[in-house]
Every structure is written in C-alpha cells, then in structure tokens.
C-alpha atoms as a PDB file:
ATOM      1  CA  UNK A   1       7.494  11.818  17.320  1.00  0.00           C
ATOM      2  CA  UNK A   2       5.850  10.937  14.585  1.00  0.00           C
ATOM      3  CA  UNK A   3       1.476  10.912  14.184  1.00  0.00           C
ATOM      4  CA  UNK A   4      -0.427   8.610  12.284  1.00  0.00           C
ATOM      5  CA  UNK A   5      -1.497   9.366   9.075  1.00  0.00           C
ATOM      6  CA  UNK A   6      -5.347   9.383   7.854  1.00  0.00           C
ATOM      7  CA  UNK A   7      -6.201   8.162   3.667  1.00  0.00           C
ATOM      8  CA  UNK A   8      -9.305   7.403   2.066  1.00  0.00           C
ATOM      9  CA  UNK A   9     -10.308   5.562  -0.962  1.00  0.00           C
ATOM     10  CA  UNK A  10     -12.938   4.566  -2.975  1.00  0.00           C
ATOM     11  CA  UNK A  11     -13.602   1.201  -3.381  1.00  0.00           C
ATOM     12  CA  UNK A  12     -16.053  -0.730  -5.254  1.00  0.00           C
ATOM     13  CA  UNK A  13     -17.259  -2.738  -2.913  1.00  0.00           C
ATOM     14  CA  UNK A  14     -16.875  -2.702   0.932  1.00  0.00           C
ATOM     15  CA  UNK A  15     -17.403  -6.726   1.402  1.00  0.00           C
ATOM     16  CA  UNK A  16     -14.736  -7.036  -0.959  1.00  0.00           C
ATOM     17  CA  UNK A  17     -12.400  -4.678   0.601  1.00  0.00           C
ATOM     18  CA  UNK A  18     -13.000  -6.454   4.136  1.00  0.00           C
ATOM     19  CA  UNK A  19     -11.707  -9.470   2.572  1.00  0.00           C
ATOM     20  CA  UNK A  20      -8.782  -8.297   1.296  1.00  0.00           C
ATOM     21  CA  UNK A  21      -7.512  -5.339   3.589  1.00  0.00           C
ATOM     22  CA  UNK A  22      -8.816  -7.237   6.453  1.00  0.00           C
ATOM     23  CA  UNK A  23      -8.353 -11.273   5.910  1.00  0.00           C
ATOM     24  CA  UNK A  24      -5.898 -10.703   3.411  1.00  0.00           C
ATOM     25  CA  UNK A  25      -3.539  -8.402   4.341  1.00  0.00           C
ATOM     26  CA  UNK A  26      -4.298  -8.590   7.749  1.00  0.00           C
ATOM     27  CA  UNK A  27      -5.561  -5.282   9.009  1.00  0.00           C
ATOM     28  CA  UNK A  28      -7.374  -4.638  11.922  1.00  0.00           C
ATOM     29  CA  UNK A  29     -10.936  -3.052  11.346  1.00  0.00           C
ATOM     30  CA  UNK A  30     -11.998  -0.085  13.264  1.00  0.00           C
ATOM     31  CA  UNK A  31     -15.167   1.771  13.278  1.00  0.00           C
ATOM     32  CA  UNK A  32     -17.711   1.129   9.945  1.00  0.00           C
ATOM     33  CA  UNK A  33     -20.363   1.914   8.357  1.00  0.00           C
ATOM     34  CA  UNK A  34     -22.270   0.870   5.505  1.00  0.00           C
ATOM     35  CA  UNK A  35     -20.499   3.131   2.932  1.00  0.00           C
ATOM     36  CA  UNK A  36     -17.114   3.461   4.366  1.00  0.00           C
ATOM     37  CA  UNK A  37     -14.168   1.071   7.234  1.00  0.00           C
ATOM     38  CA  UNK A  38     -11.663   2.196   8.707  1.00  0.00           C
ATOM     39  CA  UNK A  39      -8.665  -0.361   8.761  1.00  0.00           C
ATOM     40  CA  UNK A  40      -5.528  -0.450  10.822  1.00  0.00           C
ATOM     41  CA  UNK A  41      -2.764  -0.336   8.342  1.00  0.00           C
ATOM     42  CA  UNK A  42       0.777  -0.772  10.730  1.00  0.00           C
ATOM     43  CA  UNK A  43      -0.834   2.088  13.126  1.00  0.00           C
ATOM     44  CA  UNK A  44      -2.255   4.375  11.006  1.00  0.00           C
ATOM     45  CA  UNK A  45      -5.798   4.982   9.702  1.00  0.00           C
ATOM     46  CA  UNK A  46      -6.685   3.618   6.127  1.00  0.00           C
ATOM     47  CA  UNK A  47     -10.137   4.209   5.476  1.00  0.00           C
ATOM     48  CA  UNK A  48     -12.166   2.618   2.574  1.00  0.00           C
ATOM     49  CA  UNK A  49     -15.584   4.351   1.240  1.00  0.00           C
ATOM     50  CA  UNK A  50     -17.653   2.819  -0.804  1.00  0.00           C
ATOM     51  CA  UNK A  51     -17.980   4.458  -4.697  1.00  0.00           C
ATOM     52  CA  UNK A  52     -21.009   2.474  -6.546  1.00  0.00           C
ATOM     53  CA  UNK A  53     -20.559   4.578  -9.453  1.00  0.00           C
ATOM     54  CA  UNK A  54     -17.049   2.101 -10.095  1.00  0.00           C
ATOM     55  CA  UNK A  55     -19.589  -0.596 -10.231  1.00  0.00           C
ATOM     56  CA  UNK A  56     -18.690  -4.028 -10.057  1.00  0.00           C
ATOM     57  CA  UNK A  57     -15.569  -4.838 -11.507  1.00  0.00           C
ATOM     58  CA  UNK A  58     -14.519  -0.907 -11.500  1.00  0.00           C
ATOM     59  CA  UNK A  59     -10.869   0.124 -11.051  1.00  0.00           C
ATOM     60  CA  UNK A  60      -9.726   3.555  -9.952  1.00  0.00           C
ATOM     61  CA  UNK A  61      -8.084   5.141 -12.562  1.00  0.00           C
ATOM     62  CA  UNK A  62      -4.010   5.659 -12.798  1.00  0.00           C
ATOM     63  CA  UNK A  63      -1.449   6.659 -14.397  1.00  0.00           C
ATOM     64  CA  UNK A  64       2.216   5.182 -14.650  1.00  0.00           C
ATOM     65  CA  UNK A  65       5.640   6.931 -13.969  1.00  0.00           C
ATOM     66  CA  UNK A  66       9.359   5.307 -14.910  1.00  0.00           C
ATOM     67  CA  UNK A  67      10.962   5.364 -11.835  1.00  0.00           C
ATOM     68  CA  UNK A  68      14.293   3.166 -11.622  1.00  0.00           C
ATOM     69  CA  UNK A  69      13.187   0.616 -15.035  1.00  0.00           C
ATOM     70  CA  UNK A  70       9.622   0.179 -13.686  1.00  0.00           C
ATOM     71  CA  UNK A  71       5.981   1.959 -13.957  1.00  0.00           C
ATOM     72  CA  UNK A  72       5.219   3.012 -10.484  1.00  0.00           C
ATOM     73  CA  UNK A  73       1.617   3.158 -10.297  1.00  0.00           C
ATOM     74  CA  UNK A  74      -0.251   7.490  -9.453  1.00  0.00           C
ATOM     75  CA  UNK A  75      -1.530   7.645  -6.782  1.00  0.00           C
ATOM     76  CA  UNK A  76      -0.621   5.373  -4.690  1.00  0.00           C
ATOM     77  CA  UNK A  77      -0.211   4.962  -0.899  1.00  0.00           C
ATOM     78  CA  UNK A  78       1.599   3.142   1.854  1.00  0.00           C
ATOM     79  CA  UNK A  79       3.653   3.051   4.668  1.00  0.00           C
ATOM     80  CA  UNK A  80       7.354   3.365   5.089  1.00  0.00           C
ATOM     81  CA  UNK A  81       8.331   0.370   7.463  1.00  0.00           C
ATOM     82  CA  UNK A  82      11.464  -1.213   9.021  1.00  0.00           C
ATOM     83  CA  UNK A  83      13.440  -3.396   7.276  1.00  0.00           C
ATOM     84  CA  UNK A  84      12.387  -6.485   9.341  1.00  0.00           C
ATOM     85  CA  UNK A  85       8.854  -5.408   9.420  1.00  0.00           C
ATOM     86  CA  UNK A  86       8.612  -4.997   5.640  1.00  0.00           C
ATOM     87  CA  UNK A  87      10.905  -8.446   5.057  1.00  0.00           C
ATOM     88  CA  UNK A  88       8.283  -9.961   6.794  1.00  0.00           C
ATOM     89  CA  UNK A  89       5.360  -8.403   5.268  1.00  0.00           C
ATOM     90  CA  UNK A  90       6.481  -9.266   1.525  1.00  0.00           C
ATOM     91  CA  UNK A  91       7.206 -12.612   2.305  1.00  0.00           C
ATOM     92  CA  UNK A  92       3.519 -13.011   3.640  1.00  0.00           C
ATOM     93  CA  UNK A  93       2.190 -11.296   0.886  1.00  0.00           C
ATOM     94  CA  UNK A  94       4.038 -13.581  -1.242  1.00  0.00           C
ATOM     95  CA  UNK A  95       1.153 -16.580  -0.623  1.00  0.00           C
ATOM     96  CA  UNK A  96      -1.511 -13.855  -0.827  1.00  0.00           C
ATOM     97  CA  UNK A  97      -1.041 -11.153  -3.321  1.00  0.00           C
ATOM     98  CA  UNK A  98      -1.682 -12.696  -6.953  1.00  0.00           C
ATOM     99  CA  UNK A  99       0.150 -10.566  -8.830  1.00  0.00           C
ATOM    100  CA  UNK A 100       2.208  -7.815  -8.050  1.00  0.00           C
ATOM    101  CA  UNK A 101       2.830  -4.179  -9.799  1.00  0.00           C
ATOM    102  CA  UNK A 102       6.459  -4.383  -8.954  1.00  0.00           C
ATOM    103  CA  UNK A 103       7.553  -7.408  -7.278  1.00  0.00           C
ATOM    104  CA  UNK A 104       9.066  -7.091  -4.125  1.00  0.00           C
ATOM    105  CA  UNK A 105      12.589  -5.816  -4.537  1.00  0.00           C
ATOM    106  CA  UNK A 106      15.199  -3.002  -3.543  1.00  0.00           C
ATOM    107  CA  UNK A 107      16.122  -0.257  -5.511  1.00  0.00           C
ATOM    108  CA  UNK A 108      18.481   2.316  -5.776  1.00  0.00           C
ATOM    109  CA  UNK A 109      21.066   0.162  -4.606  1.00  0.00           C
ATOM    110  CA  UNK A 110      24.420   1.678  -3.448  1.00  0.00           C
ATOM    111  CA  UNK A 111      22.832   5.226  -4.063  1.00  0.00           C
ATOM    112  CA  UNK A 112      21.204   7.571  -1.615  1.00  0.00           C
ATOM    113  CA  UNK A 113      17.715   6.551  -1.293  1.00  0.00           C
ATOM    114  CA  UNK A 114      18.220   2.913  -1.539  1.00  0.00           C
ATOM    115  CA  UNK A 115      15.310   0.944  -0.388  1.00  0.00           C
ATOM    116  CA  UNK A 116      13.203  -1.844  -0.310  1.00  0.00           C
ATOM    117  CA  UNK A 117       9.681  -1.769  -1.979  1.00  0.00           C
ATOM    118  CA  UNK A 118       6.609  -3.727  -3.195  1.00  0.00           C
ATOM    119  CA  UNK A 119       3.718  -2.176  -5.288  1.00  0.00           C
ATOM    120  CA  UNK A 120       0.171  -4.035  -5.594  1.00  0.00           C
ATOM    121  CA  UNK A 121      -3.442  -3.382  -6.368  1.00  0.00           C
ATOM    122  CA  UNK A 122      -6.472  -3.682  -3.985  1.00  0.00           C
ATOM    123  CA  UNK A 123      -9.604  -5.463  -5.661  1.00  0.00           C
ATOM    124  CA  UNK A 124     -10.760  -1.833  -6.611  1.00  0.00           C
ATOM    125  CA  UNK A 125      -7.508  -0.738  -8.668  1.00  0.00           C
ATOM    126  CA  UNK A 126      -6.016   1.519  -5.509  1.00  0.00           C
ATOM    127  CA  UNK A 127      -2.474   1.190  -5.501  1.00  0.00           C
ATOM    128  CA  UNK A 128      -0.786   0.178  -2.598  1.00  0.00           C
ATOM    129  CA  UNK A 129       3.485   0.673  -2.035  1.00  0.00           C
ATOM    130  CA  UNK A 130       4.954  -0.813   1.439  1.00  0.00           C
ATOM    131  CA  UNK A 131       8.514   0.495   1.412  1.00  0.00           C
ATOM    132  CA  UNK A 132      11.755   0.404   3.794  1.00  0.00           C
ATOM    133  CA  UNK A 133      15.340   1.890   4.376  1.00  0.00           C
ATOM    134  CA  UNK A 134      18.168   0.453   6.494  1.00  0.00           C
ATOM    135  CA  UNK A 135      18.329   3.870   8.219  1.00  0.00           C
ATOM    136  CA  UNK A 136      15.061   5.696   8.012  1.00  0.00           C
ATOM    137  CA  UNK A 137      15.961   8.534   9.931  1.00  0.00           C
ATOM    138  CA  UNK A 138      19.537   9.040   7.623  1.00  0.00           C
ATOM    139  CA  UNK A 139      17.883   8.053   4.504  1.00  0.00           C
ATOM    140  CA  UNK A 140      14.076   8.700   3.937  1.00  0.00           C
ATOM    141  CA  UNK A 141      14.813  12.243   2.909  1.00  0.00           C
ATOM    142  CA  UNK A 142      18.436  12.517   2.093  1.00  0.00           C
ATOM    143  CA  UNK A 143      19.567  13.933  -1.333  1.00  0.00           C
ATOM    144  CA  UNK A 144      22.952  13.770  -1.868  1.00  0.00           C
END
C-alpha cells in the first residue's frame, strides 16, 4: 500500500498560490499559516511556504533537460495518476492553465515507459508534471 507523499515549495506569494493551487487547480486546503498551506494535491500533502526574498514577480529558478524532443523543466513535482483521472484533469486544465511547459500529450509511445504527461508552472515558477500509465503497477518502473 502505498503512503502519501509530503513536498514543499517556495512561493512568492501565499494569496497568489491560494488562487491558483486552490481555485484553480482545485485543491483542497488544509492547515495554514501566514508563511506556509498545505494543499490536498489527489491525496497527498503539497505544502506552499512563503519566500519574500522571490519578491513579487519572482520565479524559482530551473533548469531544462531533453527528454523525448522536449525541455522537461528541474525540479519539478507531481503525481502519477490513472489514466481516467489524469484524462480528466488535463482536459480541465485545458480552460485554466494559460500556457503549458509541455502540452498535454503521451510519450514514449509503443516503448516501455509509455505515458501520458502535462508539465506547467505555478505563479511562482515551481514546476508542476501530472503523469499516467495504462498499467501503473507493470509500467511505472519497468526497463526493458
């Protein structure tokens, strides 16, 4: 049985990330704070703490990696999901997200690893990848 996971970031501003990780994406807010909320994100525990030193309009820094023809955003986070559950989650994101990192598409196809993903910023410059596999069990970790 799996746990949930536990990430922090830094934001830039905590209003800001409300709006987006809460009303935007849709994630339930748990305990806060001033400096620092802890959101839902598909059962596990996504925390956001405020860094004033980013200052407003501050991104995170990052770095890019090739990875099947496109620069995958580092770091990043996410959450592996179903199929369904991430079909459904790109196509809401769709009307919310402005403008993706790497639109919402799958990769690998016909190879071992093949699966769907979607890579975004938050307000801050945190980068965000919701992925999914037909199989998770057979083919999150397969290498052949």
């Amino acid at each position: 049985m799996l746990t949930p996971f536990h990430v922090a970031v830094q934001v830039r501003d905590i209003a800001e990330a409300r709006d987006f990780y809460g009303a935007r994406l849709g994630f339930r807010e748990g305990r806060s704070d001033p400096q620092w909320v802890d959101f839902d994100m598909f059962g596990h525990q996504f925390v956001v703490h405020l860094n004033p030193a980013l200052g407003p309009g501050g991104q995170v820094p990052q770095i890019s990696n090739a990875v099947d023809g496109h620069g995958v955003p580092v770091p990043h986070c996410g959450v592996v999901l179903t199929m369904p559950q991430w079909e459904a989650f790109a196509a809401r994101l769709r009307g919310v997200i402005a403008q993706f990192v790497i639109e919402p598409y799958v990769r690998f196809k016909g190879l071992p690893g093949e699966q769907a993903t979607m890579f975004f910023l938050d307000p801050s410059g945190n980068a965000l990848e919701f992925k999914a596999f037909r199989d998770i069990d057979s083919e999150l970790f397969r290498k052949d």
